[in-house]
Protein backbone atom coordinates (compact mmCIF):
# COMPACT_ATOMS: atom_id res chain seq x y z
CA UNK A 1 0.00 0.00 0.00
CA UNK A 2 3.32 2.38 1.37
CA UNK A 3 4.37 1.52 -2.37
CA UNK A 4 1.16 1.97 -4.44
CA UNK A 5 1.06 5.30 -2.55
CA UNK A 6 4.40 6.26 -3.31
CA UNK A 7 3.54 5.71 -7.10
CA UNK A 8 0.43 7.82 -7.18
CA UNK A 9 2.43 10.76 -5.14
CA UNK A 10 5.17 10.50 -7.50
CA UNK A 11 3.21 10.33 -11.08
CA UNK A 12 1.02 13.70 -9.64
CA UNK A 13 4.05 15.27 -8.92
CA UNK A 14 5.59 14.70 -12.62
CA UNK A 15 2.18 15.88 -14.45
CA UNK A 16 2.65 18.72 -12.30
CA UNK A 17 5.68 19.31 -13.63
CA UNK A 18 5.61 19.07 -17.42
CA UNK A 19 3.48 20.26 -19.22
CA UNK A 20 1.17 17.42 -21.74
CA UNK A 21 3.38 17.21 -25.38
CA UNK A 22 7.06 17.58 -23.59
CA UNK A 23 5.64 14.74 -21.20
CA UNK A 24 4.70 12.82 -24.12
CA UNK A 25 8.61 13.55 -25.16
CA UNK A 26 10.00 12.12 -22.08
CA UNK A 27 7.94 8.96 -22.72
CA UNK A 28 9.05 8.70 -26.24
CA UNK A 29 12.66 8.88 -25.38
CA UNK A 30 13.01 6.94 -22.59
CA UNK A 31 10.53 4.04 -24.97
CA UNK A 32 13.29 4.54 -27.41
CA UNK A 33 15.79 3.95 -24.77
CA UNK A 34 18.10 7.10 -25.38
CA UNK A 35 20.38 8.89 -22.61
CA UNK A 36 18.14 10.98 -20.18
CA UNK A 37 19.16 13.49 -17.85
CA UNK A 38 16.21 14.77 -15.35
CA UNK A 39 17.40 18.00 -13.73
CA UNK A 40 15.74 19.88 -11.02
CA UNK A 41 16.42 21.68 -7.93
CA UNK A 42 14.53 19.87 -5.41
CA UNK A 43 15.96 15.91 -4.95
CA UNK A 44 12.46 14.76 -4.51
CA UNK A 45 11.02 15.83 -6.97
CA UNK A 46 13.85 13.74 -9.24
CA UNK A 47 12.90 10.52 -7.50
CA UNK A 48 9.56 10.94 -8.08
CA UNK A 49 10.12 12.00 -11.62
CA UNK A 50 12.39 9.37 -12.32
CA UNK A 51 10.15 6.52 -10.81
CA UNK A 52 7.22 7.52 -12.81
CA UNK A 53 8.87 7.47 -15.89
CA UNK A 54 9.66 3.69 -15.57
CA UNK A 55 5.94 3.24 -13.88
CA UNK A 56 5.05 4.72 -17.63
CA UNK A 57 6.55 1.71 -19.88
CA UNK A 58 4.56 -1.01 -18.77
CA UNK A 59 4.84 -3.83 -19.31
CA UNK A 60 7.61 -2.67 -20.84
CA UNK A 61 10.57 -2.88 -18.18
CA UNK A 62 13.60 -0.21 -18.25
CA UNK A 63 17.01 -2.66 -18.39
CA UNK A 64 19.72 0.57 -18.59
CA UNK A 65 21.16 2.49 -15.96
CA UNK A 66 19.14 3.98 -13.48
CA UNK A 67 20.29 6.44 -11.01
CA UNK A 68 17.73 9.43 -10.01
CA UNK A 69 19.92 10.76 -8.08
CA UNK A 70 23.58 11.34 -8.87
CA UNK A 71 26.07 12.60 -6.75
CA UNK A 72 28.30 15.57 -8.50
CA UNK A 73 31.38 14.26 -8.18
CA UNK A 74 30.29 11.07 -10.65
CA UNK A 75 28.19 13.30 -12.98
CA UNK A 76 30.98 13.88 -15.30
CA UNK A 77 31.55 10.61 -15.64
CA UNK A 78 28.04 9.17 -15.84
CA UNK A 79 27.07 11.56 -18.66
CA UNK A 80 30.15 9.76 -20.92
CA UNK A 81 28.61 6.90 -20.32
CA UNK A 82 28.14 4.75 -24.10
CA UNK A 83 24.61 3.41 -23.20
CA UNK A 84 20.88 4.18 -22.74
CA UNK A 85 20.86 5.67 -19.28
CA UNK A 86 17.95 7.48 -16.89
CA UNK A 87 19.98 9.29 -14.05
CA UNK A 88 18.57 12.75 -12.08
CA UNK A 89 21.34 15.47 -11.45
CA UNK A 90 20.71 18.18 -8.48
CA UNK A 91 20.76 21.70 -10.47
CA UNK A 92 21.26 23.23 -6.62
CA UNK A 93 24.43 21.99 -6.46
CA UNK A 94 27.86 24.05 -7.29
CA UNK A 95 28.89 23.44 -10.64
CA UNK A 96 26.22 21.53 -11.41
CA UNK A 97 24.51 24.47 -13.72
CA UNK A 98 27.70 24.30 -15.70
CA UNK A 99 27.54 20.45 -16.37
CA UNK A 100 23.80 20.69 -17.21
CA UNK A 101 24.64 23.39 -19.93
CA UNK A 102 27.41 21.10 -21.55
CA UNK A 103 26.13 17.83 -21.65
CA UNK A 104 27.18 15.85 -24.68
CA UNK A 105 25.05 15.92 -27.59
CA UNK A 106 23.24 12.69 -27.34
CA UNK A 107 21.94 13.39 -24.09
CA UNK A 108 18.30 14.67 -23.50
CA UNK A 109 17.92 17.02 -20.97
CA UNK A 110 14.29 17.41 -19.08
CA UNK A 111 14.38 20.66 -16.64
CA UNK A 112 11.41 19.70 -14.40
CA UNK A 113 11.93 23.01 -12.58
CA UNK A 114 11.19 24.95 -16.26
CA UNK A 115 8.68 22.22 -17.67
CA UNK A 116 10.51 21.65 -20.70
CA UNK A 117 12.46 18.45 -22.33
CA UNK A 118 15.24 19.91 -24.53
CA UNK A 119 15.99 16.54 -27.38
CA UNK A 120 19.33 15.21 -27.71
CA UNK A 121 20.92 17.51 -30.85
CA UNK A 122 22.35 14.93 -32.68
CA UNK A 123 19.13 12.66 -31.98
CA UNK A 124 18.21 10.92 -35.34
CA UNK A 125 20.52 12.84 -37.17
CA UNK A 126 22.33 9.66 -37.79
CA UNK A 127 20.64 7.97 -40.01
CA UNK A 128 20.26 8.15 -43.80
CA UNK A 129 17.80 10.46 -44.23
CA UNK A 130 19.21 13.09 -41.57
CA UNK A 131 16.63 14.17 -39.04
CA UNK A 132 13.90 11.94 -40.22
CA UNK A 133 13.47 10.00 -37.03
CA UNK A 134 14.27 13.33 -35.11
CA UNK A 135 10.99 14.99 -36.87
CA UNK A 136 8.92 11.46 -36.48
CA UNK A 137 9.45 10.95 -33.03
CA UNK A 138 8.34 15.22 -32.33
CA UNK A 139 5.73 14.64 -34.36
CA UNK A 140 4.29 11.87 -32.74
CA UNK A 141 5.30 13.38 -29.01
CA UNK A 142 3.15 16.25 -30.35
CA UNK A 143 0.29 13.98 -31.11
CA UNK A 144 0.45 11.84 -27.99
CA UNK A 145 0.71 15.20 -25.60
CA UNK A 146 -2.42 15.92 -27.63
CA UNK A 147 -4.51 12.66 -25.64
CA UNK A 148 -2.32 13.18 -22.84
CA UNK A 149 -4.06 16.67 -22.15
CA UNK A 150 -7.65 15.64 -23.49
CA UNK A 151 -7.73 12.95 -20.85
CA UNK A 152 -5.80 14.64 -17.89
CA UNK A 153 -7.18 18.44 -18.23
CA UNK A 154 -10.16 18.46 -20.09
CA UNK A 155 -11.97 21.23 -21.57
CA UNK A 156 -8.63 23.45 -20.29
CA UNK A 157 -6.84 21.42 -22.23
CA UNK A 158 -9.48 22.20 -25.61
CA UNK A 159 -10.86 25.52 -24.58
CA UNK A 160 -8.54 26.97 -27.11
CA UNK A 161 -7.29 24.67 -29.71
CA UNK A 162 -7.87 24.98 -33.03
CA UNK A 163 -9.06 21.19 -33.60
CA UNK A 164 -11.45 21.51 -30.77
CA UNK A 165 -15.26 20.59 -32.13
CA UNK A 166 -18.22 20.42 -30.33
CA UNK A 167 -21.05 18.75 -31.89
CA UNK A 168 -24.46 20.88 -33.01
CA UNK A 169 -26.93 17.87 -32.34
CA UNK A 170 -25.54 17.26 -29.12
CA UNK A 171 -24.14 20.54 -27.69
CA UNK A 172 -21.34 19.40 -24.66
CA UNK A 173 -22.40 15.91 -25.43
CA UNK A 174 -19.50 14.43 -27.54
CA UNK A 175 -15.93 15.86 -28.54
CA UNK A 176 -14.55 14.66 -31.31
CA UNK A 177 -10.70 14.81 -32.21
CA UNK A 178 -8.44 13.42 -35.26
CA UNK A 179 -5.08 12.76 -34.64
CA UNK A 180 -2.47 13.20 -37.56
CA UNK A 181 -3.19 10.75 -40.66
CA UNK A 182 -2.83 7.31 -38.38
CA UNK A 183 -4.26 8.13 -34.83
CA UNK A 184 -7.69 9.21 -34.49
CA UNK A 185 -9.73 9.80 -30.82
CA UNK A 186 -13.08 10.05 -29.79
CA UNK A 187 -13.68 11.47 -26.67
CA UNK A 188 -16.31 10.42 -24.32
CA UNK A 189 -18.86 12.86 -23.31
CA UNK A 190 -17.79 16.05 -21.59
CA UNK A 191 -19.10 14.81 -18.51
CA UNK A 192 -19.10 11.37 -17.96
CA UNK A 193 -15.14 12.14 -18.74
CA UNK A 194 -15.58 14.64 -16.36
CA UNK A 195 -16.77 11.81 -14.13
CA UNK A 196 -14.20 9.43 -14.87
CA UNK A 197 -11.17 11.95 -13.64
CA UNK A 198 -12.76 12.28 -10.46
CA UNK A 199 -13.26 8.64 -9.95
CA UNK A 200 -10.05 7.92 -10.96
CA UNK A 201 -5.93 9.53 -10.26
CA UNK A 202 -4.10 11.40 -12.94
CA UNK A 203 -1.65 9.25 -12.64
CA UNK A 204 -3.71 5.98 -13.12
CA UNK A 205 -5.14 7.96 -16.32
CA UNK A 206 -1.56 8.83 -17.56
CA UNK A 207 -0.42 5.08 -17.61
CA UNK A 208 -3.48 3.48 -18.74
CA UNK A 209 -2.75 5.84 -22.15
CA UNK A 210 0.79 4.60 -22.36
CA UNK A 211 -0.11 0.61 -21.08
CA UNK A 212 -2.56 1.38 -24.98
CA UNK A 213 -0.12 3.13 -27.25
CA UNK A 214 2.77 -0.03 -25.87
CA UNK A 215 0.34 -3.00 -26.21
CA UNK A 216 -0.94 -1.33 -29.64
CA UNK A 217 3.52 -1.71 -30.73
CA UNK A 218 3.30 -4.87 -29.02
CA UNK A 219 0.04 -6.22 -30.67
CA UNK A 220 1.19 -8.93 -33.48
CA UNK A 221 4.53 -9.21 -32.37
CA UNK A 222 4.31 -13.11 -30.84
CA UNK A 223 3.13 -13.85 -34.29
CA UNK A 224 6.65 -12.88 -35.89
CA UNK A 225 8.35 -14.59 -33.64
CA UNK A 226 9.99 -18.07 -34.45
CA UNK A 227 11.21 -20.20 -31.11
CA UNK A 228 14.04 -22.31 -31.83
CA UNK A 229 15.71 -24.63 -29.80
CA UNK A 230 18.76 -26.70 -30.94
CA UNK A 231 20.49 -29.69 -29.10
CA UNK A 232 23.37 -31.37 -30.34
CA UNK A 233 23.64 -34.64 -28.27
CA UNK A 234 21.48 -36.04 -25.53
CA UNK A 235 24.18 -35.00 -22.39
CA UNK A 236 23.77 -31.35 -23.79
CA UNK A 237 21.29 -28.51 -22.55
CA UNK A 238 18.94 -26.99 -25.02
CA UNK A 239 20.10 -23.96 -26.53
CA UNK A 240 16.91 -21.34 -26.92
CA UNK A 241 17.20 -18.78 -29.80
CA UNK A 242 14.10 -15.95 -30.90
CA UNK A 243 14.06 -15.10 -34.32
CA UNK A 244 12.27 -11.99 -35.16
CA UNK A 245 10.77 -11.72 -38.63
CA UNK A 246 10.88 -7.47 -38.63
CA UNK A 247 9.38 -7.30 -42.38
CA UNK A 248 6.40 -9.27 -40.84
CA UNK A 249 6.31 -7.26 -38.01
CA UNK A 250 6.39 -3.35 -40.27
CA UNK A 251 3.64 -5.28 -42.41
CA UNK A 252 1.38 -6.13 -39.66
CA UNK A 253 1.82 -2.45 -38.00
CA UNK A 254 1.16 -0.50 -41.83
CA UNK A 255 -2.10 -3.01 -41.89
CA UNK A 256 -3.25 -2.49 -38.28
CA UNK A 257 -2.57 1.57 -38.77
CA UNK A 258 -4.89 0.96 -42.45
CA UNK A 259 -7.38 -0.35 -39.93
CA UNK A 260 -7.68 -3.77 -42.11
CA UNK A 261 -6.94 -5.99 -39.19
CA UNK A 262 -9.70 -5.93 -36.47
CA UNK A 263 -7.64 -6.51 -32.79
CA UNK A 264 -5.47 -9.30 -32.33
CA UNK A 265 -6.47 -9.24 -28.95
CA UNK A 266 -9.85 -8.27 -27.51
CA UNK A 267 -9.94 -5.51 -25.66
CA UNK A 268 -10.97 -7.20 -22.76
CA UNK A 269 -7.83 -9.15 -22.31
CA UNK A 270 -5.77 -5.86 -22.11
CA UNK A 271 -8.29 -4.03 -19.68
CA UNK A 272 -9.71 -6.83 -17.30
CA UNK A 273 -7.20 -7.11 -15.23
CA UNK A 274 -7.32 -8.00 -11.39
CA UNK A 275 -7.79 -4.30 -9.47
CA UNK A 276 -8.71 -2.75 -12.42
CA UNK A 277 -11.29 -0.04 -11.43
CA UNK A 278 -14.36 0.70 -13.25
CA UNK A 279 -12.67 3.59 -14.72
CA UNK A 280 -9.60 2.90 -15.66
CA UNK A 281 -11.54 0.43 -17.53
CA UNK A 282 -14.14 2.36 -19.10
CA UNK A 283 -10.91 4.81 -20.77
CA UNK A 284 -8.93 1.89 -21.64
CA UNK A 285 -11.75 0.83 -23.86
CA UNK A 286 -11.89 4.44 -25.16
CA UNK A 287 -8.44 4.41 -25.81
CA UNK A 288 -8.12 1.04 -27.30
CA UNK A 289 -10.64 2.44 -30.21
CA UNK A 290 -9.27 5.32 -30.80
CA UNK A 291 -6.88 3.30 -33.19
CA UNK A 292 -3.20 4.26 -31.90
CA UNK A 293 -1.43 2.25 -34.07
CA UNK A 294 1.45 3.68 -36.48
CA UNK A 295 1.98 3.42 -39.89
CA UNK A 296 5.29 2.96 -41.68
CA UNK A 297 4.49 6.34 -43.98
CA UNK A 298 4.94 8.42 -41.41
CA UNK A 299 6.41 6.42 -38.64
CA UNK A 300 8.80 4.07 -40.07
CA UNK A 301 11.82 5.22 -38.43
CA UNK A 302 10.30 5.04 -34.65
CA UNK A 303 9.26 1.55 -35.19
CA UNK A 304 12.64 0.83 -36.75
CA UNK A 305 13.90 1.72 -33.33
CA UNK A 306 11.62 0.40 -31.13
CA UNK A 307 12.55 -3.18 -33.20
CA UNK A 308 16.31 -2.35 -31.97
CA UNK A 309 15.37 -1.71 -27.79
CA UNK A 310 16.76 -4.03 -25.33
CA UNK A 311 13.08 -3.93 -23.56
CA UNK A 312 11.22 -5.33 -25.95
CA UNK A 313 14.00 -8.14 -26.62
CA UNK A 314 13.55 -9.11 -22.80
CA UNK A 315 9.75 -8.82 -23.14
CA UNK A 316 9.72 -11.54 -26.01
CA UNK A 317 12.42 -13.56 -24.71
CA UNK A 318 10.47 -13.81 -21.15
CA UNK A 319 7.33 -14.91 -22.98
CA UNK A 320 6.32 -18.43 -22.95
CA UNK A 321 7.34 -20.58 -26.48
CA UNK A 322 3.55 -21.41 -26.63
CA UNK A 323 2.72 -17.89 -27.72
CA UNK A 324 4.91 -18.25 -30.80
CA UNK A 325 6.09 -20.72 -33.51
CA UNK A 326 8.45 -22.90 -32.29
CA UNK A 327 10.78 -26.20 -33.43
């Protein structure tokens, strides 16, 4: 309960503390397992930030280094570090403002003091087509902030968008909102949404949006999986390898984001789960049709990467053979 508590505290906290589409960021970034750097002045408030982060990739599970708090002294070296890292660095302490300004270019730095994440500058500036993925992922950060702020702030959130509609049978009754080209929402009714954020935390609201857009990546996935195990001679243990057909796996996500496959899984499956309130149920469902899938014309490149994260190699390697082909 001390725990669940501690959760809740700390996910209110860090929707307190950035605003909807550079939350959205953080969550991208940290999915897409790049080099994080949470900076704020109060050491709290980068446990807290830093725990509800990781609380934000389920079932997803963060395998990098994680330090929210980092003493000064091991900054400099920490920030050299080659791999995917989440670690929190005091900006009270002396000399610390002078390490935050010259972190090394692959490092994404989110001021929670400000509200703002500042992306990595040489992030997706690698590849081929230089700054595609850099321009995919903001564009879909944008996007996701966009559901993150329907569902957390409501009509605050819409009073002055541009893409806000209200509907002229039904005035207050239904808001309707279309995300760019793949992702499209429909909002419950003003107030039984209304209804739904009382009933239920932010927090609890925030992950039940990210536990959709991750099982929406993961949806199809078991099916492109091959299970192989290989022994040579009887005295010898079985050696376990997990292929991963990725063409199948781009031409399953284009089709799902075409909307010609109806859901692998029911809804249900994803939503029913033991403690799950009435709620969290009711927006999962919501979510679940609003059709967050991707397609590979204008998100290629993020599910390119995603294919290449250490997290979902653990996810499928701790599944059970059943779930996939296997010889």
């Amino acid at each position: 309960a001390q725990m669940d508590l501690f959760h809740e505290i700390a996910g209110e906290q860090l929707i307190d503390s950035l605003p909807p589409v550079p939350l959205a960021l953080l969550f991208l970034t940290v999915l897409l397992e790049q080099k994080v750097v949470l900076s704020s002045s109060r050491r709290s408030m980068l446990t807290s930030a830093a725990t509800a982060t990781l609380k934000m990739l389920h079932p997803l599970e963060w395998s990098h280094l994680y330090v929210p708090i980092v003493p000064l002294d091991l900054a400099p070296d920490l920030v050299q570090y080659p791999a995917p890292f989440l670690i929190g660095i005091p900006s009270e302490d002396d000399g610390s403002l002078e390490l935050l300004n010259s972190l090394p270019d692959d490092i994404t730095l989110v001021d929670l003091d400000v509200g703002r994440v500042i992306l990595a500058k040489s992030f997706g500036l690698e590849d081929t087509d230089v700054g595609a993925l850099r321009s995919q992922v903001l564009y879909l950060a944008e996007s996701i902030g966009m559901v993150f702020g329907s569902n957390l702030q409501g009509h605050s959130w819409w009073c002055d968008s541009p893409m806000y509609t209200l509907s002229e049978e039904k005035p207050r009754q239904r808001l309707s909102f279309k995300l760019p080209h793949t992702m499209e929402l429909q909002l419950l009714p003003q107030e039984q949404l209304d209804e739904e954020q009382t009933r239920q935390s932010r927090i609890d609201i925030l992950q039940q949006v990210c536990s959709v857009f991750i099982t929406e990546l993961l949806s199809g996935v078991f099916s492109c999986c091959f299970w192989i195990e290989e022994k040579a001679t009887e005295d010898m243990e079985t050696e376990t390898t997990v292929l991963l057909d990725e063409d199948r796996y781009f031409h399953i996500k284009n089709l799902r984001a075409q909307g010609r496959y109806l859901p692998l899984l029911m809804e249900e499956r994803f939503f029913e789960e033991e403690g799950t309130t009435p709620a969290a149920f009711a927006i999962g469902r919501l979510l679940y049709r609003a059709h967050l899938a991707l397609g590979l014309d204008d998100f290629d490149l993020v599910l390119e990467t995603f294919m290449r994260c250490q997290s979902l190699n653990a996810f499928i390697s701790s599944s059970d053979r059943n779930q996939m082909a296997f010889w």
